[in-house]
Structures are given as C-alpha cells and as structure tokens.
Protein backbone atom coordinates (compact mmCIF):
# COMPACT_ATOMS: atom_id res chain seq x y z
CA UNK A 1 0.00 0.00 0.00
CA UNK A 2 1.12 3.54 -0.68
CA UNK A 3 0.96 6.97 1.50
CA UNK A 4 -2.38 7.82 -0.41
CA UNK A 5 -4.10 4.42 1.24
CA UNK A 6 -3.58 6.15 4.44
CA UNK A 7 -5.63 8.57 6.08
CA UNK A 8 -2.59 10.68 8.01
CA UNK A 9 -2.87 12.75 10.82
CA UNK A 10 -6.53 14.81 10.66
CA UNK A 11 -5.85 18.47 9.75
CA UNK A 12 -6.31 21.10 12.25
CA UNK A 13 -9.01 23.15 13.76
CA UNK A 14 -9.94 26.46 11.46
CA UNK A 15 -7.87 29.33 11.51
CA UNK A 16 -9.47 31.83 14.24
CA UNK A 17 -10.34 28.96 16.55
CA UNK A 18 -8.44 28.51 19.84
CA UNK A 19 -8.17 25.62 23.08
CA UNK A 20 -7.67 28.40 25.18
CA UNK A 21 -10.35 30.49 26.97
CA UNK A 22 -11.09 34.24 25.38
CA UNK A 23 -9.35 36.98 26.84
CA UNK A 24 -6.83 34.64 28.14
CA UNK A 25 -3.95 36.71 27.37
CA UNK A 26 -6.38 40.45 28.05
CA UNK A 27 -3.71 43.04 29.84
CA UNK A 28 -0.59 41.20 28.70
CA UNK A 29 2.12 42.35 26.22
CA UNK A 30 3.73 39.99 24.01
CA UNK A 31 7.00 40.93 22.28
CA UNK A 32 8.03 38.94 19.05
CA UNK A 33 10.98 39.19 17.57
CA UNK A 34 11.00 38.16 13.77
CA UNK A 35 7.00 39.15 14.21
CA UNK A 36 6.58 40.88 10.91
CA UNK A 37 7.07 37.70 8.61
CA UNK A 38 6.04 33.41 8.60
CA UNK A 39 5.62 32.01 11.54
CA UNK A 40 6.42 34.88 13.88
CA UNK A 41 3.56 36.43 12.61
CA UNK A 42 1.59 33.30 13.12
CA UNK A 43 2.54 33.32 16.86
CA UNK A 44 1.66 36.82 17.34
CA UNK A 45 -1.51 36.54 15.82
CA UNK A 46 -2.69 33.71 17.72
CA UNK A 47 -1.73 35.67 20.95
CA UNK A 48 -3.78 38.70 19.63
CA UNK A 49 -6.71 36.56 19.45
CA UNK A 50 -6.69 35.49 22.98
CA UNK A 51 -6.87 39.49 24.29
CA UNK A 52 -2.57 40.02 23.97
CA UNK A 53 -1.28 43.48 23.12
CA UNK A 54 1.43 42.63 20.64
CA UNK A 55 5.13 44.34 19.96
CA UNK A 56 6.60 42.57 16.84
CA UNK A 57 10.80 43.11 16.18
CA UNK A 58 12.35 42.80 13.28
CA UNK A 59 15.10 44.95 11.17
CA UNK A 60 12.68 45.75 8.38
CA UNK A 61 10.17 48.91 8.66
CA UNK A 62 8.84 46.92 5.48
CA UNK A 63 7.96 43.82 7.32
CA UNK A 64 6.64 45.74 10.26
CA UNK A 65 3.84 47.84 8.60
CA UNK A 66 2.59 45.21 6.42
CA UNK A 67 2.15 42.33 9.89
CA UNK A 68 0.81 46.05 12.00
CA UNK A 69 -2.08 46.20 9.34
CA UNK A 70 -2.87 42.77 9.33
CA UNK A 71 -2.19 42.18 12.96
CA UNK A 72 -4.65 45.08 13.68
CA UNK A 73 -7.78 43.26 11.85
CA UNK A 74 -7.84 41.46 14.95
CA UNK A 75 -8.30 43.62 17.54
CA UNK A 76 -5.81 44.39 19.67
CA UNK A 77 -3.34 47.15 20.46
CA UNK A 78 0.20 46.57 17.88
CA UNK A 79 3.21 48.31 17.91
CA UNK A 80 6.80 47.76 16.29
CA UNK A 81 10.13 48.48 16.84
CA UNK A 82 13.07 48.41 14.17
CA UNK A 83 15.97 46.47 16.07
CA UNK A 84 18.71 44.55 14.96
CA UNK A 85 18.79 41.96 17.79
CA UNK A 86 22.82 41.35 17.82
CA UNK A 87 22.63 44.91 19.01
CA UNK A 88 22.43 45.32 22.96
CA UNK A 89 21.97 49.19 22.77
CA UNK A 90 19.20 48.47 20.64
CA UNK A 91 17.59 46.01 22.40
CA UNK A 92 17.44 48.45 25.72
CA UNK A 93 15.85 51.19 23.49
CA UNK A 94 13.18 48.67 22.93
CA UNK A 95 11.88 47.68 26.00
CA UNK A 96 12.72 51.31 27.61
CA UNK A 97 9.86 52.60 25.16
CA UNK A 98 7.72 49.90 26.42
CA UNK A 99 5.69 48.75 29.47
CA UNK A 100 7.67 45.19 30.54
CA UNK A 101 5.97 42.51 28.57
CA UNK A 102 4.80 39.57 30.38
CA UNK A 103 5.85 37.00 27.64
CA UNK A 104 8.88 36.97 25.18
CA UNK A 105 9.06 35.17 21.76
CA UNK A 106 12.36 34.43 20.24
CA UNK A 107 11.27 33.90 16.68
CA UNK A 108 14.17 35.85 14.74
CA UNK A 109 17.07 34.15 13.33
CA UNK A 110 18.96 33.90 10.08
CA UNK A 111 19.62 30.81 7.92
CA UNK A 112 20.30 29.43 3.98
CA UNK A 113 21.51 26.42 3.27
CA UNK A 114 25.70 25.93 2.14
CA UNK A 115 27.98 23.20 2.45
CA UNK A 116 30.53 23.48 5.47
CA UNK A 117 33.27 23.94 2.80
CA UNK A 118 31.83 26.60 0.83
CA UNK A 119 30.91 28.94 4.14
CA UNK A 120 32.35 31.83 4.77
CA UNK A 121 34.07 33.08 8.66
CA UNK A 122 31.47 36.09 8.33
CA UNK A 123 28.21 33.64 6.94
CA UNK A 124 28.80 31.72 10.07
CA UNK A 125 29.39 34.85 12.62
CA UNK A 126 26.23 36.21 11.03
CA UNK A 127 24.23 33.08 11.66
CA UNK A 128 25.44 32.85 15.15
CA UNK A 129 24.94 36.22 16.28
CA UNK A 130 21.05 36.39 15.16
CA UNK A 131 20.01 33.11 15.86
CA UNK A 132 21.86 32.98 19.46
CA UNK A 133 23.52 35.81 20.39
CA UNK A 134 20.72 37.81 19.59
CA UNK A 135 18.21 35.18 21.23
CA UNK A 136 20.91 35.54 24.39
CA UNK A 137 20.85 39.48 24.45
CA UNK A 138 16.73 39.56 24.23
CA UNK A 139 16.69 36.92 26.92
CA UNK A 140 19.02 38.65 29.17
CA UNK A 141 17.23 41.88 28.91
CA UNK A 142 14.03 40.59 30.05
CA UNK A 143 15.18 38.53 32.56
CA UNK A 144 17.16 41.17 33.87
CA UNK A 145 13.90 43.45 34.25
CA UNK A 146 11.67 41.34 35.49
CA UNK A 147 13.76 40.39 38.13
CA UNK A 148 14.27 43.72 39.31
CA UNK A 149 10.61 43.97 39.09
CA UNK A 150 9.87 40.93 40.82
CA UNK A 151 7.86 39.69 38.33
CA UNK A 152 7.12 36.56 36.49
CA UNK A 153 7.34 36.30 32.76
CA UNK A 154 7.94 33.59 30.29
CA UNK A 155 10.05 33.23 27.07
CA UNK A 156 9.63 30.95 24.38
CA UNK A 157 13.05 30.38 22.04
CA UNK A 158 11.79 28.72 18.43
CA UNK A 159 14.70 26.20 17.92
CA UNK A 160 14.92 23.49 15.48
CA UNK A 161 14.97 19.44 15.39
CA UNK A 162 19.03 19.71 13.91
CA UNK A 163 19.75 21.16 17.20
CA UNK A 164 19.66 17.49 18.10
CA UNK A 165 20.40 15.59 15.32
CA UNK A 166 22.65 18.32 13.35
CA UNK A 167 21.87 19.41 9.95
CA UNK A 168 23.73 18.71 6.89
CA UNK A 169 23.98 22.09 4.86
CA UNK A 170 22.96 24.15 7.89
CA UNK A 171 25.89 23.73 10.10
CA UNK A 172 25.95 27.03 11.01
CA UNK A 173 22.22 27.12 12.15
CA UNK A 174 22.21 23.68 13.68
CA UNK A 175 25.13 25.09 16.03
CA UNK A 176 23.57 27.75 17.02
CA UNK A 177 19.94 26.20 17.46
CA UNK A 178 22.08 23.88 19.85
CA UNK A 179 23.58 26.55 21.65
CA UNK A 180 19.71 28.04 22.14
CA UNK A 181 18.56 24.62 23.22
CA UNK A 182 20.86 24.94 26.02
CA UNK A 183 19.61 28.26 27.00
CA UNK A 184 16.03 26.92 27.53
CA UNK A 185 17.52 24.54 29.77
CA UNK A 186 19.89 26.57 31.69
CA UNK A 187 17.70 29.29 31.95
CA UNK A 188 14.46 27.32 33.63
CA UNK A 189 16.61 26.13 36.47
CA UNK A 190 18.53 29.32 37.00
CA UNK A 191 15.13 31.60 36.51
CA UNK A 192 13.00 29.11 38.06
CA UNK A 193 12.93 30.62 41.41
CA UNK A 194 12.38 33.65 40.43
CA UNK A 195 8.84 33.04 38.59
CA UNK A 196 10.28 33.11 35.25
CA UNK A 197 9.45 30.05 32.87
CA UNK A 198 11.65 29.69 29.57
CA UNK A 199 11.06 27.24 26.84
CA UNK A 200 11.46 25.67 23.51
CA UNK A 201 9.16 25.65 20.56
CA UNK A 202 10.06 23.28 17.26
CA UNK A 203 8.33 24.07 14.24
CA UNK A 204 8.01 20.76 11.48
CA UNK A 205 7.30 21.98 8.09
CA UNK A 206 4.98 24.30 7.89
CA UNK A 207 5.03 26.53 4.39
CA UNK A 208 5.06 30.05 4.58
CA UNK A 209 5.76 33.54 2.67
CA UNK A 210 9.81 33.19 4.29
CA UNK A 211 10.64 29.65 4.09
CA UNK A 212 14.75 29.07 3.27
CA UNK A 213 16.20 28.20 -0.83
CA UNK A 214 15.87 24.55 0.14
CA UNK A 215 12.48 24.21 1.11
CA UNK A 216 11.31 26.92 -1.71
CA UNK A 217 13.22 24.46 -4.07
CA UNK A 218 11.24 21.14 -3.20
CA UNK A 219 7.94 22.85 -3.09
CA UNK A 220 8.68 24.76 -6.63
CA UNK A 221 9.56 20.83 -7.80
CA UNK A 222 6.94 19.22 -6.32
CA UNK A 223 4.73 21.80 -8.20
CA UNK A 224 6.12 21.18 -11.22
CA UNK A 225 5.76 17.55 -11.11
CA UNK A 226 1.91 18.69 -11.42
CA UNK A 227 1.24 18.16 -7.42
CA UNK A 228 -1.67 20.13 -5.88
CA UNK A 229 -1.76 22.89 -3.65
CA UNK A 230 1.93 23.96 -4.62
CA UNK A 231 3.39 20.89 -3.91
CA UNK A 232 2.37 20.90 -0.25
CA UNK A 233 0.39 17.81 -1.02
CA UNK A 234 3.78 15.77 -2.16
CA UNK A 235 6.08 16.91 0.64
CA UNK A 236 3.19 16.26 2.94
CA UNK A 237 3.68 12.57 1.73
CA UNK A 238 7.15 12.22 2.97
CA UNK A 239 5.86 13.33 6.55
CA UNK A 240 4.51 10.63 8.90
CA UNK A 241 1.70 12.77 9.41
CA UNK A 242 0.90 12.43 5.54
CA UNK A 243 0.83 16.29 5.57
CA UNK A 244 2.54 19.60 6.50
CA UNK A 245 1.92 22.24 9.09
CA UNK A 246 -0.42 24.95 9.49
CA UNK A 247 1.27 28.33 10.78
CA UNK A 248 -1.31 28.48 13.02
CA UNK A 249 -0.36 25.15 14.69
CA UNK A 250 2.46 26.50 16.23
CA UNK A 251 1.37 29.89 17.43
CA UNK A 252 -1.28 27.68 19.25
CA UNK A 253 1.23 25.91 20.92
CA UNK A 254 3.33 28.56 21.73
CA UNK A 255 0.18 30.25 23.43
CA UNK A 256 -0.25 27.22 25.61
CA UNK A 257 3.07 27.46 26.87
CA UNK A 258 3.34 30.51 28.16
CA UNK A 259 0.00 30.50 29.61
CA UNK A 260 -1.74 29.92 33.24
CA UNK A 261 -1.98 26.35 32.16
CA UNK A 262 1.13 25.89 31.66
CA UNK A 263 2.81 27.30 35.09
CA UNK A 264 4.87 23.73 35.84
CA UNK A 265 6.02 23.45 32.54
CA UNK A 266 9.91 24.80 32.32
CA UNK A 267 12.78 23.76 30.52
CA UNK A 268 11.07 22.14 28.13
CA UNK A 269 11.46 21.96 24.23
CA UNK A 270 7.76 21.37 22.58
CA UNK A 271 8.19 19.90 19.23
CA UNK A 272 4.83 20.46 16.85
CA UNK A 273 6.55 18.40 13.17
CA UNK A 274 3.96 15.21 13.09
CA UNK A 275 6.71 13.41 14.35
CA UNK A 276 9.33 14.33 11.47
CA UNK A 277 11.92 14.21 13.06
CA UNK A 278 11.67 11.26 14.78
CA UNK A 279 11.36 9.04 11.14
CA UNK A 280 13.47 6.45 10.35
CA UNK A 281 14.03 4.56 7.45
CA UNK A 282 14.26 0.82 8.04
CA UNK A 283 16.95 1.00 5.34
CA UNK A 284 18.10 4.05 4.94
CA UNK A 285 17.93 5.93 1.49
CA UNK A 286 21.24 6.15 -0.89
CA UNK A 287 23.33 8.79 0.59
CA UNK A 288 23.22 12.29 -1.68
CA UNK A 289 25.89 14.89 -0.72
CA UNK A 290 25.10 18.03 -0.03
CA UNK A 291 26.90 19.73 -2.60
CA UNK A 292 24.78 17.71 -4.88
CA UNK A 293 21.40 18.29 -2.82
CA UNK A 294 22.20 22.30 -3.41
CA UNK A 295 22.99 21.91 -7.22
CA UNK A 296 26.90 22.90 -6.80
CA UNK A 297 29.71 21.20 -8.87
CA UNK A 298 32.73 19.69 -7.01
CA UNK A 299 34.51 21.32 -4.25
CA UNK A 300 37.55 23.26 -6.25
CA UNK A 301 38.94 25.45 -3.37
C-alpha cells in the first residue's frame, strides 16, 4: 500500500479557533521578535486573538507595517520596533519605550543552506549572532527586568529538530539552534525561582511567505511535477503525518506554553513536526551529498 491508502494525521481546527479560553492573554504584552514575517507572525496573531497586546521586532520597517495592518484586523493594540537583535543598545531602546511585557518570543534568526566547505568566517558569525547571540541578548534583557521587578514572565526560544540531530547544509544554524537549546535549559533552572518560565518551541514543516532556498526548491519541484496545492500535497507525503503544518499550529502551541496552564512546565522543548523528526528509514535511502542536494559542482577550493 502507498501513502495515499492512508488517512494521516486529521488536519487542524480552522484558523481563528483557539483551546484556550477568550481573553486569556487580556492586559498582557507579548513581544516577538521576527513578528513581521512566517511564523512569527503566526505566533503573534494567535496571541492577539486570545486578548494580547502585541510588539513585533524585526530589522525591516517593510515587514513591520505590512504584519501592523494585518495584525490590527484582529483587535488588539500593535506596535513595532526596528531592532537589529545582535545589538544590545538596541535592544534596551526597545523595552525602555515599552511597558515590561509579560511574555517573550524568540522567533528571529537567520539561515540558507551551504555546504561546510563553501561557508564563509562572516556567513557563520552572522548566523550565530542572530540566531543565538541575539536570542541571548533579548533573553538577558528581560530577565534582567523582570527580576528587578519581581515579576514573572515567560520566554519561548523557536529552535529546530538539527539542534539534536545536526543538519547537513545548515551547520551554522544547527550550532547555534544547539547553543539556544541549552539556554532553555539553563535558563528554567537558573530563573526558576524567580517566577520566570523559559522554553522551547520546534516548528516541522509548515510553508510560509519566508521559508529558506531549500524548502522553496522542493515545493517549486513538487509543483512542477503537477502536485496540488503547490506541492504541499507531495512533501506532505514524505511526513509521517501524511501532511505539512499549518502556521497556526504553532502559534497555538506557543500560546499554551506561556500560559496559566502551563505554570509547571519549564525547561522544556515542545516539538509540533507530526513526528518528522523522529522518522526512520528501516533502510536508509542512498546517501546524496550536499553539494549535490544544493545543485553545486565539485569542491575546487
């Protein structure tokens, strides 16, 4: 029998709908970084539903006025702030012109897929300082203030799966998705006392308007193999689930976890891929390099 005798996992709930109670989130601010594109956006928007005022990051006025609008629709209270997150200056000048949000997202990071060989000293540095440096610095800052405060507060950092089981053509990214897995877990038992929860959220495939080259590619071929829907439908094959993500999946998740309900949940890494990552072949596929996956000729020097 093939994947299409199968019935998969059943799609989710309609966009707009929610698990938790209305106004769960009324009186809180939630700052997301990356919160003007994909699946920042989706987390924000979810929050907004449940009664969050919203301030979205990112370095691109662009990307900011286009999520405001939209975000707006839903009615609650949005702001923005332009701020390169490897920038600590920066990052104070944000919250300063803010009231201390109860919840922080780490959503922003960079990434594009290269072979180890082909990267550059300042590709990697760049990929390390947004994805955890700059996850670090935003961390730091709130924890620092809502210390002083005496307040509780709880971050969610968006990692990924090769933080565990490394990434070929991402080494850069896996590295530093590591390094932010070990935050979560440092950072629950040091904050713990304090009130402050911190923890991981692991997005599967889930198409959206600012996916990376590589997952662009296999949807654009997939497409042109005359799949439906874009080629969602065939890489939704090659997932146990026998489909992608919805956006929407994980901004419900990550408004679980930083909710009332989820008080003794710390340290923790929620993964939301249909089990992706967790596939293995009995007999494992024949071996393509990366340099081949990419569409790059032999390594010359």
């Amino acid at each position: 029998m093939d994947s299409t005798s199968f019935p998969g996992l059943p799609a989710p709930p309609p966009l707009g709908t929610s698990a938790l109670p209305t106004g769960t989130y009324d009186g809180s601010l939630v700052l997301v970084t990356g919160g003007g594109t994909g699946l920042g956006r989706a987390i924000a928007a979810e929050f907004a539903r449940l009664g969050a005022d919203l301030l979205i990051v990112s370095r691109r006025e662009r990307h900011l006025a286009a999520a405001r609008a939209e975000l707006a629709k839903l009615g609650t209270r949005v702001t923005s702030a332009v701020c390169d997150i490897r920038d600590p200056k920066r990052i104070c000048e944000v919250f300063d012109g803010c009231a201390l949000p109860d919840v922080l997202v780490n959503n922003a990071a960079a990434n594009f897929p290269v072979p180890t060989e082909d990267m550059s000293p300042n590709a990697w540095q760049a990929v390390v300082d947004i994805t955890l440096t700059g996850t670090f610095l935003m961390t730091r800052e709130f924890g620092r203030r809502h210390l002083a405060a005496g307040t509780p507060g709880s971050v969610i950092d968006v990692g990924a799966s090769y933080a565990w089981t490394g990434g070929p053509g991402f080494a850069h990214s896996a590295a530093a998705k590591a390094g932010v897995e070990s935050l979560v877990r440092t950072l629950a038992v040091e904050w713990g006392p304090y009130g402050i929860q911190v923890n991981g959220l692991v997005p599967g495939l889930m198409p959206h308007a600012d996916m990376t080259d590589d997952i662009r590619g296999n949807l654009a071929r997939a497409a042109a193999d005359g799949e439906d829907d874009g080629g969602r439908d065939a890489l939704g094959r090659r997932q146990p689930a026998l489909r992608v993500g919805a956006p929407r999946e994980l901004g419900w998740a990550a408004t679980f976890l930083a909710s009332p309900y989820a008080r003794f949940i710390t340290g923790h890494t929620l993964v939301v891929d249909g089990a992706n990552w967790q596939r293995r072949d009995l007999v494992g596929p024949p071996v393509t390099p990366v340099r081949d996956q990419l569409g790059r000729g032999p390594f010359t020097g």
